[in-house]
PDB file of N, CA and C in Angstrom:
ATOM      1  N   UNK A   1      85.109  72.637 100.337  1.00  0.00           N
ATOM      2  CA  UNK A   1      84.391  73.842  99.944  1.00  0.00           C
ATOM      3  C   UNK A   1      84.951  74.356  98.626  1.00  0.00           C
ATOM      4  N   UNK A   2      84.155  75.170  97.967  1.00  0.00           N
ATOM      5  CA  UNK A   2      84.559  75.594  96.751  1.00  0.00           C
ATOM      6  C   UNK A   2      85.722  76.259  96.565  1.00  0.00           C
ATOM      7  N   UNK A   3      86.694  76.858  95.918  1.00  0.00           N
ATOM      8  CA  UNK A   3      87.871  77.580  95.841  1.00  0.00           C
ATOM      9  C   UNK A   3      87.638  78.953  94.993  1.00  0.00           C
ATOM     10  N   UNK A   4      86.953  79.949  95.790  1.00  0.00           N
ATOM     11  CA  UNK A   4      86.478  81.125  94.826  1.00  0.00           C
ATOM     12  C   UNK A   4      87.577  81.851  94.651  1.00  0.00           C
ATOM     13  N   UNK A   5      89.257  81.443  95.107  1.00  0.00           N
ATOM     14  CA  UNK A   5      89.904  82.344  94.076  1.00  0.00           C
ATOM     15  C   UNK A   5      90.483  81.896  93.037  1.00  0.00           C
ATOM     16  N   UNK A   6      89.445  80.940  92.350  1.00  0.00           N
ATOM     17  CA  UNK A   6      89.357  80.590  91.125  1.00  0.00           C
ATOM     18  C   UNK A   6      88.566  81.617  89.968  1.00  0.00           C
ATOM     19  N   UNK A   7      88.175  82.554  90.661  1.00  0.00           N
ATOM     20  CA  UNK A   7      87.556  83.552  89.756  1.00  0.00           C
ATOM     21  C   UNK A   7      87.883  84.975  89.127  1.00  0.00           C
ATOM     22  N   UNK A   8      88.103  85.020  88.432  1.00  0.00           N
ATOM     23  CA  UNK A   8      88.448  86.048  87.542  1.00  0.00           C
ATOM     24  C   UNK A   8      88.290  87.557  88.007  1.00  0.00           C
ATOM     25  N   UNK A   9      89.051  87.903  89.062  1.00  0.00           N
ATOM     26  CA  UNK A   9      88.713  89.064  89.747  1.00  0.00           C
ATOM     27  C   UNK A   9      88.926  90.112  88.859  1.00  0.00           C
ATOM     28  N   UNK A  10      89.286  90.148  87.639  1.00  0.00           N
ATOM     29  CA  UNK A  10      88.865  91.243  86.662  1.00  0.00           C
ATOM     30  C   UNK A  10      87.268  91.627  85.895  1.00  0.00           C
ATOM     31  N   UNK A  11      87.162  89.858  86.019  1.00  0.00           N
ATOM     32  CA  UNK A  11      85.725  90.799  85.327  1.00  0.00           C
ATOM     33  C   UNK A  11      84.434  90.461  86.791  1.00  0.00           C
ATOM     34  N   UNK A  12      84.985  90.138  87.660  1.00  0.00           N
ATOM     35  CA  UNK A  12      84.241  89.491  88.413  1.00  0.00           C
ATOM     36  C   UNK A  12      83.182  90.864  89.377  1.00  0.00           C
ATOM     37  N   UNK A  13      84.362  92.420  89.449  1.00  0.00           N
ATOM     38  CA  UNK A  13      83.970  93.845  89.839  1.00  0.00           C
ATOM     39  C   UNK A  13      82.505  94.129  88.877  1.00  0.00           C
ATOM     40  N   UNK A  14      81.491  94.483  89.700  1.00  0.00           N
ATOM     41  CA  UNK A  14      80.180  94.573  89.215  1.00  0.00           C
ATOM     42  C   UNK A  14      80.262  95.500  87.659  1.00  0.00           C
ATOM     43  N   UNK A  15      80.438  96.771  87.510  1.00  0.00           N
ATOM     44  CA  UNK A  15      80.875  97.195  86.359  1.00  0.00           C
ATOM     45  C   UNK A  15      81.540  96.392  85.081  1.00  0.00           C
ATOM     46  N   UNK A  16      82.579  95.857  85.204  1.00  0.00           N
ATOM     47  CA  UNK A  16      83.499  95.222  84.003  1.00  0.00           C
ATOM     48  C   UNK A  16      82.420  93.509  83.853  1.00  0.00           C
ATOM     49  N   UNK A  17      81.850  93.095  85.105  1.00  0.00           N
ATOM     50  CA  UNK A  17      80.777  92.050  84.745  1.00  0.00           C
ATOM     51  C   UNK A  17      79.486  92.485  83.889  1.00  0.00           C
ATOM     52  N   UNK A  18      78.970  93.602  83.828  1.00  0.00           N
ATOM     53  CA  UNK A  18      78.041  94.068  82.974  1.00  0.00           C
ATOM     54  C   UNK A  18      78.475  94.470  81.615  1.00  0.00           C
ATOM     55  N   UNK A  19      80.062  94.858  81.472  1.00  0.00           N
ATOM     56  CA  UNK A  19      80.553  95.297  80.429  1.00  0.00           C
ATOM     57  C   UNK A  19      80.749  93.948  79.463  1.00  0.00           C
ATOM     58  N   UNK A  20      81.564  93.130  80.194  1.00  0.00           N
ATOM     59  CA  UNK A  20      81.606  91.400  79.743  1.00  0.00           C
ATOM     60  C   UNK A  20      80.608  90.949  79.317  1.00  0.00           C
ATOM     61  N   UNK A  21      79.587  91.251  79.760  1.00  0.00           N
ATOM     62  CA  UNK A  21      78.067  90.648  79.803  1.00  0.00           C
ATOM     63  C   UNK A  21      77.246  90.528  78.453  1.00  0.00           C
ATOM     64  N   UNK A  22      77.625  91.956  78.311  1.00  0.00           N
ATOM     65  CA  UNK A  22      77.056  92.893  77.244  1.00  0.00           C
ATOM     66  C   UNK A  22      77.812  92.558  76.081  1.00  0.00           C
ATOM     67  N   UNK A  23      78.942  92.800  75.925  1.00  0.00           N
ATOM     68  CA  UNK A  23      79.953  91.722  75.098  1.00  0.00           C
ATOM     69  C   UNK A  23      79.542  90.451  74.182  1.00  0.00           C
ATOM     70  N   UNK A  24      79.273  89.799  75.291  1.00  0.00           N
ATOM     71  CA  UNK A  24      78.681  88.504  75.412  1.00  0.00           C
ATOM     72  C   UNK A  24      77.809  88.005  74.153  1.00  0.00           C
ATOM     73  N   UNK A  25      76.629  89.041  74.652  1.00  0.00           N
ATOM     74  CA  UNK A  25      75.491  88.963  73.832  1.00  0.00           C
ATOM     75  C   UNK A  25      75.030  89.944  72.406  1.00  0.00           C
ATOM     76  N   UNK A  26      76.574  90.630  71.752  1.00  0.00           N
ATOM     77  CA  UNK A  26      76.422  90.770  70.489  1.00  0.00           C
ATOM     78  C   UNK A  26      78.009  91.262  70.179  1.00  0.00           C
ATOM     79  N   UNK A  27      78.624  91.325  68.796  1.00  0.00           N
ATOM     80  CA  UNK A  27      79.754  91.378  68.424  1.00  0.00           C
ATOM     81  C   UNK A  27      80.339  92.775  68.865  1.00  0.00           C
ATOM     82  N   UNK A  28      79.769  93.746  69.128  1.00  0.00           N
ATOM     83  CA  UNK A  28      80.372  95.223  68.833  1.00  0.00           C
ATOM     84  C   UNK A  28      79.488  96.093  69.945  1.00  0.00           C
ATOM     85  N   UNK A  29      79.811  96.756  70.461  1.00  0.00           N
ATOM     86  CA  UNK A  29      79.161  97.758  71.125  1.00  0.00           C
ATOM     87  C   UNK A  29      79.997  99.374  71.382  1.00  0.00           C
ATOM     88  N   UNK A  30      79.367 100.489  70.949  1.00  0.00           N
ATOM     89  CA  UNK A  30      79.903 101.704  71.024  1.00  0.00           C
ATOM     90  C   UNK A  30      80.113 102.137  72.069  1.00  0.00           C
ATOM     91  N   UNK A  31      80.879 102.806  72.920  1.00  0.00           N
ATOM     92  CA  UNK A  31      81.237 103.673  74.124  1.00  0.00           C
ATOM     93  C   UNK A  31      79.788 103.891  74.545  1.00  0.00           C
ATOM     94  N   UNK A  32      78.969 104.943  73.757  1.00  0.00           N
ATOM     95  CA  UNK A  32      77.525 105.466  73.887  1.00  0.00           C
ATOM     96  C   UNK A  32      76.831 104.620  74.687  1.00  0.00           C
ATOM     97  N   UNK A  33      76.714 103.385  73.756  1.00  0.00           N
ATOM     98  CA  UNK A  33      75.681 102.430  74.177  1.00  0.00           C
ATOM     99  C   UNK A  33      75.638 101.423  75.184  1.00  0.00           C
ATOM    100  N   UNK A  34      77.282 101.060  75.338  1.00  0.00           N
ATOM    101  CA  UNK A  34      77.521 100.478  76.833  1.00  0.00           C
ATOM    102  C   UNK A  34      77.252 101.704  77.739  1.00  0.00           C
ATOM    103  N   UNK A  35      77.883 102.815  77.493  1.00  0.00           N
ATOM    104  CA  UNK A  35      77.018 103.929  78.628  1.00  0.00           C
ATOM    105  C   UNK A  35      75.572 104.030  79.024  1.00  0.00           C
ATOM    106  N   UNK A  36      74.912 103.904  77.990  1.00  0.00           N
ATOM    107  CA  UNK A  36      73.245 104.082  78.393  1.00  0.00           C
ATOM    108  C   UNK A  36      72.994 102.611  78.767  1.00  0.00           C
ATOM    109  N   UNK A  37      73.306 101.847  78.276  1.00  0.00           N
ATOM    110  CA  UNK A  37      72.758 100.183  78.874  1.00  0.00           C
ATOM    111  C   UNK A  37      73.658 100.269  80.377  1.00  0.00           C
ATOM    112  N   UNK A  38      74.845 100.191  80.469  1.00  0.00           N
ATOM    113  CA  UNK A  38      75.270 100.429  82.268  1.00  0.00           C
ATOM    114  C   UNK A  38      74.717 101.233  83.064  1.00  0.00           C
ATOM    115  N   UNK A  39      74.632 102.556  82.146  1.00  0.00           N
ATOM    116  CA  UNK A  39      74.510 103.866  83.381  1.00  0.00           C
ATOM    117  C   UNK A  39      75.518 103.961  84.414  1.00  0.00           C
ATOM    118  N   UNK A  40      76.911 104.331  83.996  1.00  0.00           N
ATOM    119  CA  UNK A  40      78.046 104.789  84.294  1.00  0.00           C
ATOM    120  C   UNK A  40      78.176 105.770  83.296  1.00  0.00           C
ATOM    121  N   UNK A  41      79.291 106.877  84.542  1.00  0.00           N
ATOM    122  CA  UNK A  41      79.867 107.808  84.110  1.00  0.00           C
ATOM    123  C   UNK A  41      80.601 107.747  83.298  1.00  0.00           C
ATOM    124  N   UNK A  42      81.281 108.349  82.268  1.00  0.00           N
ATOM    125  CA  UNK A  42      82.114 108.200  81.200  1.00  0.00           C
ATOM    126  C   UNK A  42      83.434 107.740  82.099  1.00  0.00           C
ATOM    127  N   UNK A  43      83.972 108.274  83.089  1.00  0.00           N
ATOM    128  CA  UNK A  43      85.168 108.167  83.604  1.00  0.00           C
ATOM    129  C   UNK A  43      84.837 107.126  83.778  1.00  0.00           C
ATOM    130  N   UNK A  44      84.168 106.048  84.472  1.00  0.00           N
ATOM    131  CA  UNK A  44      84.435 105.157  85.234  1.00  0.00           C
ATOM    132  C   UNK A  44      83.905 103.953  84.089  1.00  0.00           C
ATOM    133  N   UNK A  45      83.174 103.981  83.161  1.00  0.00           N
ATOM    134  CA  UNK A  45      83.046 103.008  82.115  1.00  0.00           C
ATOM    135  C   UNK A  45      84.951 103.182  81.194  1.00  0.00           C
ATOM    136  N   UNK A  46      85.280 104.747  80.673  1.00  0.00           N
ATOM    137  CA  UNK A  46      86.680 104.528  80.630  1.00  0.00           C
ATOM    138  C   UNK A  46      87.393 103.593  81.556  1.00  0.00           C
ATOM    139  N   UNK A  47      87.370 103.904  82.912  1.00  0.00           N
ATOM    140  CA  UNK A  47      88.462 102.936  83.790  1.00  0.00           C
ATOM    141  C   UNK A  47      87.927 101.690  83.735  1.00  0.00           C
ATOM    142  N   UNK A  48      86.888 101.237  83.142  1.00  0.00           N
ATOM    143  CA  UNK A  48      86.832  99.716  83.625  1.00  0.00           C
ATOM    144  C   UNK A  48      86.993  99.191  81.996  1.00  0.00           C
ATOM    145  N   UNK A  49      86.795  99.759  80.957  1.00  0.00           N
ATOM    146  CA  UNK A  49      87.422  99.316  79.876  1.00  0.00           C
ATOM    147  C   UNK A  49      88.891  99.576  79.204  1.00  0.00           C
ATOM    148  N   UNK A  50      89.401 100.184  79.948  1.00  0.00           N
ATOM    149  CA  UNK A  50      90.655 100.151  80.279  1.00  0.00           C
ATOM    150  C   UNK A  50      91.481  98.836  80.895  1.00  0.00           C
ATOM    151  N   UNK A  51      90.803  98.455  81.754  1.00  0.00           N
ATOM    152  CA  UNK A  51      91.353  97.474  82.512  1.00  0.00           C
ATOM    153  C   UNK A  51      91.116  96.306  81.641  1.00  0.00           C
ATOM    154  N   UNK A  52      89.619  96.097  80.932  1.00  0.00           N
ATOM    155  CA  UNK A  52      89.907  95.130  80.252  1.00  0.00           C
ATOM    156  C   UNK A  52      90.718  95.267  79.123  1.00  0.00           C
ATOM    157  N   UNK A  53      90.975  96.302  78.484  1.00  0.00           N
ATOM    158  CA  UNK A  53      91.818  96.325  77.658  1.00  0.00           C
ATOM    159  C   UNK A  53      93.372  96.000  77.816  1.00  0.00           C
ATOM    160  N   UNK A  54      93.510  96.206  78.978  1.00  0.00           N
ATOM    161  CA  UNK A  54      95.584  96.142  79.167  1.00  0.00           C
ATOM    162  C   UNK A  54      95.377  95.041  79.374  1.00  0.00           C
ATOM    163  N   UNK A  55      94.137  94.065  79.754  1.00  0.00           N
ATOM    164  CA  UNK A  55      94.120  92.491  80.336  1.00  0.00           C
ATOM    165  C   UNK A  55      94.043  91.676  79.114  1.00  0.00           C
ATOM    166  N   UNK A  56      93.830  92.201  78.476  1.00  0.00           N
ATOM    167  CA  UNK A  56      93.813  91.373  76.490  1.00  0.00           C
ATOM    168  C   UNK A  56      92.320  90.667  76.620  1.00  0.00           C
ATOM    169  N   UNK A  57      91.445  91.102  77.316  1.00  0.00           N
ATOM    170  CA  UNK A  57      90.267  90.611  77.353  1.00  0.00           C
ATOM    171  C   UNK A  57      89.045  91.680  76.088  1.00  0.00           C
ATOM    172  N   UNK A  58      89.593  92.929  75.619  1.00  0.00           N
ATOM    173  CA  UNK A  58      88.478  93.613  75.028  1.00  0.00           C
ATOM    174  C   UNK A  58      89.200  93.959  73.734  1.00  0.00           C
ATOM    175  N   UNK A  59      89.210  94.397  72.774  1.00  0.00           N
ATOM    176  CA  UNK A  59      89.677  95.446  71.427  1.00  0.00           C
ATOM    177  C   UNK A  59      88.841  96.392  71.429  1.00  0.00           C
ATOM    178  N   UNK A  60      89.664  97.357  71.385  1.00  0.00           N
ATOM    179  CA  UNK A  60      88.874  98.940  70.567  1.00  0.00           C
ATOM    180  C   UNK A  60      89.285  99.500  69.436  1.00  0.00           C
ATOM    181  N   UNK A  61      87.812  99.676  68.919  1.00  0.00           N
ATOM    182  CA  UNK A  61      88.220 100.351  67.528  1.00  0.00           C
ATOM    183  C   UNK A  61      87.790 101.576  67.262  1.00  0.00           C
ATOM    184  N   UNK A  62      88.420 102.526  66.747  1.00  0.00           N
ATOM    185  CA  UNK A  62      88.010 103.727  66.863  1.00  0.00           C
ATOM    186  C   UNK A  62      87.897 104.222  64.896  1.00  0.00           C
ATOM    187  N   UNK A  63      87.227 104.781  64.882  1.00  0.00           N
ATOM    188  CA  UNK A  63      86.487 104.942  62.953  1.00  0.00           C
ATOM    189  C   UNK A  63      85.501 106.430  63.383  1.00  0.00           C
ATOM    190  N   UNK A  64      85.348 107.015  62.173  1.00  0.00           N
ATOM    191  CA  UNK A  64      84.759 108.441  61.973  1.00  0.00           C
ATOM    192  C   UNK A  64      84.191 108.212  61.194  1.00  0.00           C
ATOM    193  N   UNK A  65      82.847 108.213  61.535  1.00  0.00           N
ATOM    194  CA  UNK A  65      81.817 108.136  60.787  1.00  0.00           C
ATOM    195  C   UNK A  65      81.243 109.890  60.623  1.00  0.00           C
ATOM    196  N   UNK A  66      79.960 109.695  61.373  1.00  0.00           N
ATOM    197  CA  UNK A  66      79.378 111.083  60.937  1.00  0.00           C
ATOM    198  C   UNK A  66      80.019 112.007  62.163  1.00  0.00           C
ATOM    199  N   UNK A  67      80.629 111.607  63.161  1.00  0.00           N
ATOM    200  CA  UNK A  67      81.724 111.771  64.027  1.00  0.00           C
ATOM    201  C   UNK A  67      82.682 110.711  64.422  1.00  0.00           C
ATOM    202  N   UNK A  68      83.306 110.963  65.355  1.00  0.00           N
ATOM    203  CA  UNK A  68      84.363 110.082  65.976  1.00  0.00           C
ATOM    204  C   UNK A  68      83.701 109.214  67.224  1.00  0.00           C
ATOM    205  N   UNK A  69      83.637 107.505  66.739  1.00  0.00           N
ATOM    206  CA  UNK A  69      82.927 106.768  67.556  1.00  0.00           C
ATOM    207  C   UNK A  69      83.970 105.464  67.849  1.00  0.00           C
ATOM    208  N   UNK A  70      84.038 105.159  68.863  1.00  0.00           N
ATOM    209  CA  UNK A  70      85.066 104.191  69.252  1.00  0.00           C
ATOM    210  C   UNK A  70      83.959 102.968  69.485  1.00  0.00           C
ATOM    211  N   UNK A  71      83.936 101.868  69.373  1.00  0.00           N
ATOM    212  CA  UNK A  71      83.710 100.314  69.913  1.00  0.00           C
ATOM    213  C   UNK A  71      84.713  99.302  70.451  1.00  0.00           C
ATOM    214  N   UNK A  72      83.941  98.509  70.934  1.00  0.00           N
ATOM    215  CA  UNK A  72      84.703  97.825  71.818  1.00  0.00           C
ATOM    216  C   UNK A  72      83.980  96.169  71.615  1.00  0.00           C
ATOM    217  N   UNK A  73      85.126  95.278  71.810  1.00  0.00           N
ATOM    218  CA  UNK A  73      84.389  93.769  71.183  1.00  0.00           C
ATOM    219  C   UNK A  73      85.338  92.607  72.177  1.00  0.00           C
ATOM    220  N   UNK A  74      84.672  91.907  72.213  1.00  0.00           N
ATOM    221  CA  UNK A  74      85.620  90.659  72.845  1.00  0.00           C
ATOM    222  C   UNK A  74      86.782  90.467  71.961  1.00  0.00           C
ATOM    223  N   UNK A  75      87.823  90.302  72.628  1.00  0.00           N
ATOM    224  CA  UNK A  75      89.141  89.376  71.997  1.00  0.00           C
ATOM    225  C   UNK A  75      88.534  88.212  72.044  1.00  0.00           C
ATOM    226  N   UNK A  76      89.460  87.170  71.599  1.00  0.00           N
ATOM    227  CA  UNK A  76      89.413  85.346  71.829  1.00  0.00           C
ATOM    228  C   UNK A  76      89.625  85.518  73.306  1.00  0.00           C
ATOM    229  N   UNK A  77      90.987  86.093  73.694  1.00  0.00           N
ATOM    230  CA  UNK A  77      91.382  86.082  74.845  1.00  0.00           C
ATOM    231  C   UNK A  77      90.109  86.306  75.880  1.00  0.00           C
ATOM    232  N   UNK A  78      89.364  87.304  75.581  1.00  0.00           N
ATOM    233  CA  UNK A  78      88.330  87.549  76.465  1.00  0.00           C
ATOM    234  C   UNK A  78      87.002  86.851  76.752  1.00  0.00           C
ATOM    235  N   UNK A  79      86.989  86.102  75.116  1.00  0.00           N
ATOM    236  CA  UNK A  79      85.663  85.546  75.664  1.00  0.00           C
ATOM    237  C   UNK A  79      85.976  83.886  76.292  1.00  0.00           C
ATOM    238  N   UNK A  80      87.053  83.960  75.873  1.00  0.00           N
ATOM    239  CA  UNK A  80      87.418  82.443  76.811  1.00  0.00           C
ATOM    240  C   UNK A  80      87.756  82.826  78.244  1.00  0.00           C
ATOM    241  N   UNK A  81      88.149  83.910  78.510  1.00  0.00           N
ATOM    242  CA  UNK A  81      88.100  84.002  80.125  1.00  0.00           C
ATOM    243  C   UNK A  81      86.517  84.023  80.611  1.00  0.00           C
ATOM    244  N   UNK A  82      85.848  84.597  80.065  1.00  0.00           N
ATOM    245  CA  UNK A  82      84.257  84.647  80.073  1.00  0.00           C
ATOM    246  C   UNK A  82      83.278  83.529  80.111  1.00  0.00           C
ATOM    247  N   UNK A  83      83.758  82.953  79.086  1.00  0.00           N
ATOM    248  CA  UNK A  83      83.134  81.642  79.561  1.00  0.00           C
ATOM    249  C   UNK A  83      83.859  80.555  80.526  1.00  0.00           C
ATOM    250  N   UNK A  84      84.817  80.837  80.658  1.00  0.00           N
ATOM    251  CA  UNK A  84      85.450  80.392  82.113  1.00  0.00           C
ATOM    252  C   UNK A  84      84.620  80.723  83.426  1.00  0.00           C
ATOM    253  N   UNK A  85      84.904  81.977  83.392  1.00  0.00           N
ATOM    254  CA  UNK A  85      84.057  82.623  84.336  1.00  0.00           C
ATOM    255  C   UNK A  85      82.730  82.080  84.752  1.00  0.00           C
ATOM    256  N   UNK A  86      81.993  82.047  83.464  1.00  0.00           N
ATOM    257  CA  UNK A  86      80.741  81.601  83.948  1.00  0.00           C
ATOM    258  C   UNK A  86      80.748  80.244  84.224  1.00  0.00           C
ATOM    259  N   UNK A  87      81.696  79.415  84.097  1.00  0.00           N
ATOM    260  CA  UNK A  87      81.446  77.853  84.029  1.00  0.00           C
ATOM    261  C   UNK A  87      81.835  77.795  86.017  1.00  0.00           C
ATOM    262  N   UNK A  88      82.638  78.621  86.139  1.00  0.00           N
ATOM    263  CA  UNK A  88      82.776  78.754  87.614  1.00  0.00           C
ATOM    264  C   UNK A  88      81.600  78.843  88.963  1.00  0.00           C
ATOM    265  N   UNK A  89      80.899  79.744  88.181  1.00  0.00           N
ATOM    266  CA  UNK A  89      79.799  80.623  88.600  1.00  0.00           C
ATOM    267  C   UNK A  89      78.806  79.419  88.492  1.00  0.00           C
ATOM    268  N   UNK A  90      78.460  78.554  87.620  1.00  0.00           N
ATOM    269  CA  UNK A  90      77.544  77.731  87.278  1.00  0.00           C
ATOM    270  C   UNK A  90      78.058  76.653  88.573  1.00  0.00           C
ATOM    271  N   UNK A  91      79.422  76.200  88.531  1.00  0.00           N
ATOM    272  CA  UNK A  91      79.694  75.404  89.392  1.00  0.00           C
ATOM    273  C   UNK A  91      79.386  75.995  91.148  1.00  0.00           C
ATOM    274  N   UNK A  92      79.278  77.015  91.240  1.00  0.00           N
ATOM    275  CA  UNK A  92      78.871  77.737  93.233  1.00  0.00           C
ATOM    276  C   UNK A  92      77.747  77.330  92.236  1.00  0.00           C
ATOM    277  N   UNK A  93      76.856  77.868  91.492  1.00  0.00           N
ATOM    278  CA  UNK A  93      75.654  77.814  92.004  1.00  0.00           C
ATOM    279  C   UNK A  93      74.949  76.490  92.392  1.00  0.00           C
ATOM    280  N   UNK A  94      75.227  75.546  91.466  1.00  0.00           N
ATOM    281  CA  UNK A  94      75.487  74.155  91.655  1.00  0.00           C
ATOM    282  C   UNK A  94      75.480  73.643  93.117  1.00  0.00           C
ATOM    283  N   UNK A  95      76.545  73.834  93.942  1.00  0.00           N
ATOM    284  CA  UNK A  95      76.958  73.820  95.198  1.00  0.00           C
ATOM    285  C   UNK A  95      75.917  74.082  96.081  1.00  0.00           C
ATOM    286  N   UNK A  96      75.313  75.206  95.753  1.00  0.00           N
ATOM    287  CA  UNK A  96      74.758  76.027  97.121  1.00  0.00           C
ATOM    288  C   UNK A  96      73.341  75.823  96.583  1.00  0.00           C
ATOM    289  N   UNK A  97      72.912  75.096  95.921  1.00  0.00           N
ATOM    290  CA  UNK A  97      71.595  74.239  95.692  1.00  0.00           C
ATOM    291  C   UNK A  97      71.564  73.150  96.561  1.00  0.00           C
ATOM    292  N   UNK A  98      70.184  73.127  97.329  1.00  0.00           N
ATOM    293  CA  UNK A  98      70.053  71.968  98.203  1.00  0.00           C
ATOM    294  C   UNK A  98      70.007  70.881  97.123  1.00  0.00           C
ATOM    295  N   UNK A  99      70.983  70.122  97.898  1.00  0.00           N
ATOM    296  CA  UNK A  99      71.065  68.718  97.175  1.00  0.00           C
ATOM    297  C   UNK A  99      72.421  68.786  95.521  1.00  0.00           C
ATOM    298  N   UNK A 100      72.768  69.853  96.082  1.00  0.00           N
ATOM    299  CA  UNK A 100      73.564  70.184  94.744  1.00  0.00           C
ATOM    300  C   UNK A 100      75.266  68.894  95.161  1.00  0.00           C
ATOM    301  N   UNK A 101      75.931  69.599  94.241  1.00  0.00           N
ATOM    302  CA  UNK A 101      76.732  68.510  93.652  1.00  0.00           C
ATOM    303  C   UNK A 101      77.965  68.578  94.904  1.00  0.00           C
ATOM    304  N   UNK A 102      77.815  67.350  95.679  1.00  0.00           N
ATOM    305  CA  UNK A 102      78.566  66.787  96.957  1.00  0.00           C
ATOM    306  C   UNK A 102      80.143  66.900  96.426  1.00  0.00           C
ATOM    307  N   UNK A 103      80.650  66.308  95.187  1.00  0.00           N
ATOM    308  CA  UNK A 103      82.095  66.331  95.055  1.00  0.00           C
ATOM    309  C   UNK A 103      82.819  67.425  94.561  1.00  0.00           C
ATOM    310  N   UNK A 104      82.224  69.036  94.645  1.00  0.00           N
ATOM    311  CA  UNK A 104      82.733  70.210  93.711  1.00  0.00           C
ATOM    312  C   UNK A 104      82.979  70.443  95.487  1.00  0.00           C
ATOM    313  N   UNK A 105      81.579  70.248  96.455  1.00  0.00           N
ATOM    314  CA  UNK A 105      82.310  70.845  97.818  1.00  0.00           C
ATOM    315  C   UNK A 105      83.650  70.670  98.870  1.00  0.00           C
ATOM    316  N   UNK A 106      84.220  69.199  98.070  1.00  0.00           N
ATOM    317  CA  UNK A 106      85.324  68.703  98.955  1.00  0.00           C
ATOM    318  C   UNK A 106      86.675  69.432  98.143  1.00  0.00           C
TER     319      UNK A 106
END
């Protein structure tokens, strides 16, 4: 059977997987805008980019523009855990397809 604690139980928490996600699919994203694309509370988008941050998975940058706006971007560190992650994820799904791949289950 598969070995799911092969998975990245940091970004694997539904929140920090949408935050990763989002990441993913462009270089930079503001506090603001991961807020309105998640729809989390400020506290709890803080605590989960927090976590990726002490994990060396995110950078924040903070700059004053027409106010004070912080972003947040993949490290190296992060997006190689990320695509780890997903190569994992690809492999269950793999699995749990009828007829899927017999030697990932032993």
């Amino acid at each position: 059977m598969f070995d799911f604690d092969k998975l990245d139980k940091l970004i694997h928490e539904k929140g920090r997987l949408g935050i990763m996600t989002l990441l993913a699919a462009r270089p930079s994203w503001t506090f603001q805008d991961l807020k309105s694309e998640l729809d989390l509370s400020d506290g709890n988008l803080v605590s989960h980019l927090r976590t990726l941050h002490d994990a060396g998975y995110v950078s924040v940058t903070k700059e004053i523009l027409d106010r004070p706006q912080t972003s947040y971007a993949f490290t190296a560190k992060g997006r190689k855990q990320f695509e780890g992650y997903l190569s994992i994820l690809e492999q269950i799904l793999k699995v749990g397809r009828p007829g899927g791949d017999k030697d990932a289950r032993q």
